[in-house]
Every structure is written in C-alpha cells, then in structure tokens.
Protein backbone atom coordinates (compact mmCIF):
# COMPACT_ATOMS: atom_id res chain seq x y z
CA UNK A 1 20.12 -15.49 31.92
CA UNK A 2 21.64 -15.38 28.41
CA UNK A 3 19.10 -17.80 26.76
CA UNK A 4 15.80 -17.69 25.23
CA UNK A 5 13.04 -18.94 27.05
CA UNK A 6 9.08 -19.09 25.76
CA UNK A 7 6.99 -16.64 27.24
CA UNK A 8 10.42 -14.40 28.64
CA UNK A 9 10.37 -11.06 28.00
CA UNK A 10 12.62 -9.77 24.73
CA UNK A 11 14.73 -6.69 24.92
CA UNK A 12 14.16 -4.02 22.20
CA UNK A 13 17.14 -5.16 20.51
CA UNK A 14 16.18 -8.76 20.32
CA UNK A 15 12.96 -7.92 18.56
CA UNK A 16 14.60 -5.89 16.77
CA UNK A 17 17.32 -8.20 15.40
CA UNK A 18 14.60 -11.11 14.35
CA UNK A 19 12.14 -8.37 12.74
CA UNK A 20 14.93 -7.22 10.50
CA UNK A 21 16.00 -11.18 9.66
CA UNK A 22 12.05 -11.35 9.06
CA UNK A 23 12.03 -8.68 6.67
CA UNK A 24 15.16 -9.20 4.65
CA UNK A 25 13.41 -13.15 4.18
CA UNK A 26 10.11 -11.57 2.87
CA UNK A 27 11.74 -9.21 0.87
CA UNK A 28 13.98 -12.11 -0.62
CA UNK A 29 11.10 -14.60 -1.33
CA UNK A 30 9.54 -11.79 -2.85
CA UNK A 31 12.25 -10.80 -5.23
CA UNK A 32 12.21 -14.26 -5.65
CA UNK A 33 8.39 -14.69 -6.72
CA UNK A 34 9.31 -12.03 -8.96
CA UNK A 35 12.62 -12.83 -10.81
CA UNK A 36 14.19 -9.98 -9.27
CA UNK A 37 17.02 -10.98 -8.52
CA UNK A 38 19.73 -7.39 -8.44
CA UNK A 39 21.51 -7.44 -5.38
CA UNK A 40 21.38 -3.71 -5.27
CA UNK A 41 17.47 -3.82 -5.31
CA UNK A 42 17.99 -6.05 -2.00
CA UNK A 43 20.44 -4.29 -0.62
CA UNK A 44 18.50 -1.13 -0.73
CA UNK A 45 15.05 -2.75 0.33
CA UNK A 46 17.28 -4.26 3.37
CA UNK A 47 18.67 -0.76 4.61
CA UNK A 48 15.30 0.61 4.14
CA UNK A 49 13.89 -2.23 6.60
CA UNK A 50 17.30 -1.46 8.71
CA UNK A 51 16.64 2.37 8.71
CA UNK A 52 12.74 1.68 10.05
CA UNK A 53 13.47 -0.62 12.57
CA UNK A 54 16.27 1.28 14.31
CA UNK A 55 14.20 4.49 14.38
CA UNK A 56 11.51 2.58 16.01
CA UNK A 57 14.03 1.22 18.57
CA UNK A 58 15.41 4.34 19.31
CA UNK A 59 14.92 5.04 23.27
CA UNK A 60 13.36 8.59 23.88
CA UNK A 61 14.49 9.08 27.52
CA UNK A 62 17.65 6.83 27.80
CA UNK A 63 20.63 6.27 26.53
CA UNK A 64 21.72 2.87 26.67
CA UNK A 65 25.52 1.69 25.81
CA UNK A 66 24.67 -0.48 22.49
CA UNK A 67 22.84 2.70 21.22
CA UNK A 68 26.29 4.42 19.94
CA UNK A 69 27.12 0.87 18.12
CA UNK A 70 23.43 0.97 16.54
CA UNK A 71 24.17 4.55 14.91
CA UNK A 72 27.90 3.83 13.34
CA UNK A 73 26.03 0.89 11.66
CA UNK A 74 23.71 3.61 10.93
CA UNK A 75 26.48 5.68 9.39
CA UNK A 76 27.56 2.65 7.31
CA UNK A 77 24.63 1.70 6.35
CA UNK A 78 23.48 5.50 4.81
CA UNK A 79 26.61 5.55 3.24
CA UNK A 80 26.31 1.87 1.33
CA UNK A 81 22.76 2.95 0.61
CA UNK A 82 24.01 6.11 -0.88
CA UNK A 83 26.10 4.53 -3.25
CA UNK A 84 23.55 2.20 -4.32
CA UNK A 85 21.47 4.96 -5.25
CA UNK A 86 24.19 7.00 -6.98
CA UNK A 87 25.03 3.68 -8.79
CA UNK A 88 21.41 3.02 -9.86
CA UNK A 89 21.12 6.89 -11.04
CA UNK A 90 24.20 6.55 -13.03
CA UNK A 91 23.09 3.21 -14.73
CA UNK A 92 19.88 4.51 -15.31
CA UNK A 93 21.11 8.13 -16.83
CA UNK A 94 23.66 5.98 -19.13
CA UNK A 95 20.56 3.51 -21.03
C-alpha cells in the first residue's frame, strides 16, 4: 500500500520528510516576518533542521537500506553547510 491513508501508521522517514518541509516553511515565514531574506541564512537554518531530524531518525539496532542514502545527503549537506560558514566568516572578516 503505497498511499496515504488517515489514521495509517507513518514510517520514520515519512515523518521525517514532512517535519523537515515543516521546518524549512517556519523558518521561511519567519525570515520573512523579519526581512531576512539571505539565502545563505536559510540555507544554513535548513541543514541545521536537516542535521536534527536525521539524527533523530537514526535507527539504534537496525540498519535499514535507505539509511546509507540518508548519510551521503548527510555528507553533502555538511559540506554545503561548511561553505556557507566559511563564506559568511570571510564576508564578515572583510567589513
């Protein structure tokens, strides 16, 4: 059963996927609210969100098959948040 159905149970993945849609829209409407808008600011709020959520969906005593794909994008994403904050450093030793 591929569909969602009210009152079905959700994988850890699926909950994970709509929290982390959930927070990137907060954290939007609230750069929003605050004339904020630096896509490196919400690119590093998002891969903080990303980072939180896929520690909390890590599974303790398995090891299932999408878990490898979740830390590459894991790898990517510390990488892209690395140079965001190596970027912001930079711009903010050069004022």
């Amino acid at each position: 059963m591929c569909g969602f159905v009210i009152g079905s149970t959700m994988h850890k993945k699926d909950i994970a996927s709509i929290t982390l849609a959930a927070w990137m829209f907060t954290v939007s409407g609230l750069m929003h609210l605050l004339h904020a808008s630096e896509l490196k600011m919400f690119l590093g709020f998002a891969l903080v969100g990303f980072f939180v959520i896929v520690y909390m969906i890590h599974p303790m005593y398995t090891k299932p098959r999408y878990i490898r794909d979740v830390y590459h994008v894991a790898m990517v994403a510390t990488v892209v948040f690395g140079i965001v904050t190596y970027l912001r450093m930079l711009e903010l030793l050069n004022w």
